[in-house]
C-alpha atoms as a PDB file:
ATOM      1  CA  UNK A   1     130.424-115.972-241.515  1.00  0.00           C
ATOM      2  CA  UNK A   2     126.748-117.287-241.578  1.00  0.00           C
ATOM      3  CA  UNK A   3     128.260-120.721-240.908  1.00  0.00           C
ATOM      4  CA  UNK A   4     129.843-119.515-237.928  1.00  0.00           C
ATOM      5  CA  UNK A   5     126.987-117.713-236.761  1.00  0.00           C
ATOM      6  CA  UNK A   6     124.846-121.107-236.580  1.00  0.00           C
ATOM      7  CA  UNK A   7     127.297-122.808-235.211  1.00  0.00           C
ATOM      8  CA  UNK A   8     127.195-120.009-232.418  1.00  0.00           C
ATOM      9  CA  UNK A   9     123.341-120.170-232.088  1.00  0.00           C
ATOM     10  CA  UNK A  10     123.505-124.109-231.426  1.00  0.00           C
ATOM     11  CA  UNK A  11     125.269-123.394-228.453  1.00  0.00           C
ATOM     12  CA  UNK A  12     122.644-120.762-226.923  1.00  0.00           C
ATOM     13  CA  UNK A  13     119.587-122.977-224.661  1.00  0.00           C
ATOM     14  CA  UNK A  14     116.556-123.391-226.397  1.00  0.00           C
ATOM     15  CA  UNK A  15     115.277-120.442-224.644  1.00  0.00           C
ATOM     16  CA  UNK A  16     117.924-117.970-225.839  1.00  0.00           C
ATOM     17  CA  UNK A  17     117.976-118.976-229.093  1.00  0.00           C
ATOM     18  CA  UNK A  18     113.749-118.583-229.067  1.00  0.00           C
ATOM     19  CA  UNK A  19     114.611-115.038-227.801  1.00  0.00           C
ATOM     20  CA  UNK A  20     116.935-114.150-230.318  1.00  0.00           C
ATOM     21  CA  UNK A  21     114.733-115.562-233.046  1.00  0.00           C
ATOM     22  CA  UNK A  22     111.826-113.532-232.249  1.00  0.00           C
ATOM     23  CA  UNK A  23     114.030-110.338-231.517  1.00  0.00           C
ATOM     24  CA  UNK A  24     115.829-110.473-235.021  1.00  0.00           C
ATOM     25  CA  UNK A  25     114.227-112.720-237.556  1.00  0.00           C
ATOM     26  CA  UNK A  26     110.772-112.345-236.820  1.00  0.00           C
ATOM     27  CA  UNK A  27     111.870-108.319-236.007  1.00  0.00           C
ATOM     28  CA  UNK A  28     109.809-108.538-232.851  1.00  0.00           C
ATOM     29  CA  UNK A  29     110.103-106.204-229.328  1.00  0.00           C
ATOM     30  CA  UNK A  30     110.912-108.161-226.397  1.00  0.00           C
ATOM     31  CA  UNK A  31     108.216-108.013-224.754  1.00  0.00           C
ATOM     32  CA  UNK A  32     106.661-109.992-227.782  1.00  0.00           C
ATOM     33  CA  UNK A  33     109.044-112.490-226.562  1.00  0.00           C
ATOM     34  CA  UNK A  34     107.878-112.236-223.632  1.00  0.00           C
ATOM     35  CA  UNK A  35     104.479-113.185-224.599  1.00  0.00           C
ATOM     36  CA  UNK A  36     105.251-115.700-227.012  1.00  0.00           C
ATOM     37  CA  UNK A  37     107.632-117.623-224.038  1.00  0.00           C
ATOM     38  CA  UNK A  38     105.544-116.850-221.493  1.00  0.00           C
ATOM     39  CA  UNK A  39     108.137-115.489-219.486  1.00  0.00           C
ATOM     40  CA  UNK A  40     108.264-112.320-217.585  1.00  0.00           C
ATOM     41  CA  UNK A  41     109.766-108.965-219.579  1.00  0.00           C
ATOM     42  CA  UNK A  42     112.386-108.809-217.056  1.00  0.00           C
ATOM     43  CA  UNK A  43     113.237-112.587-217.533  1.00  0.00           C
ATOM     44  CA  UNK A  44     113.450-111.994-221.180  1.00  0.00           C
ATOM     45  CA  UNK A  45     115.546-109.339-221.579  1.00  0.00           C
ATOM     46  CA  UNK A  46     118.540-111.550-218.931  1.00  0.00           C
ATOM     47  CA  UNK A  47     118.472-114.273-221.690  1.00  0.00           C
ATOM     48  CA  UNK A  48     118.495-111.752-224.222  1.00  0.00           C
ATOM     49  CA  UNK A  49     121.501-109.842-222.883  1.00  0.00           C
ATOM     50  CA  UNK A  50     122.874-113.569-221.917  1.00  0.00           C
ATOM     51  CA  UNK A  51     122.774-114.359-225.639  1.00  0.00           C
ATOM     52  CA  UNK A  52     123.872-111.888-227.299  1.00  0.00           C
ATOM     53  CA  UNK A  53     127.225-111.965-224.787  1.00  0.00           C
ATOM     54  CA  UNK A  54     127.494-115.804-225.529  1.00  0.00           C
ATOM     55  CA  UNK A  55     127.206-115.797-229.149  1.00  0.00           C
ATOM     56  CA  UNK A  56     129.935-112.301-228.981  1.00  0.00           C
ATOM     57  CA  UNK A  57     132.091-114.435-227.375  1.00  0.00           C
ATOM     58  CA  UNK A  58     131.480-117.641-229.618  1.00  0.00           C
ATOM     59  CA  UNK A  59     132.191-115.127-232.802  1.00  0.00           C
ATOM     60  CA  UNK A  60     135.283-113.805-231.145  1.00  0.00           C
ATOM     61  CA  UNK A  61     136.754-116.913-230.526  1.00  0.00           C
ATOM     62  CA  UNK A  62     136.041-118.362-234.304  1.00  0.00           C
ATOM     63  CA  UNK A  63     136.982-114.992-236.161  1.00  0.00           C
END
């Protein structure tokens, strides 16, 4: 399962895959990522959502 959950996060953009490392291994808010990136809040959270659909789908597909 963890093998198939990198494979999914290779094929996020380095942006997403920034997001979701900040949102769930370093346990921060978004708008932490937002800092961090230097992106807007709003920007954040459409790659956030983005990511998590793309890596739902990527899961799906491989489970």
């Amino acid at each position: 399962m963890l093998e198939s959950l990198a494979c999914a996060l290779e094929t996020l953009s380095v942006e997403e895959r920034q997001i979701i490392e900040i949102r769930y291994w370093q346990q921060k808010p978004l708008k932490a990522a937002a800092f961090i990136t230097g992106l807007s809040y709003g920007a954040v959270k459409l790659r956030h959502r983005s990511a998590l659909e793309k890596l739902r789908v990527y899961m799906q597909a491989v489970c």
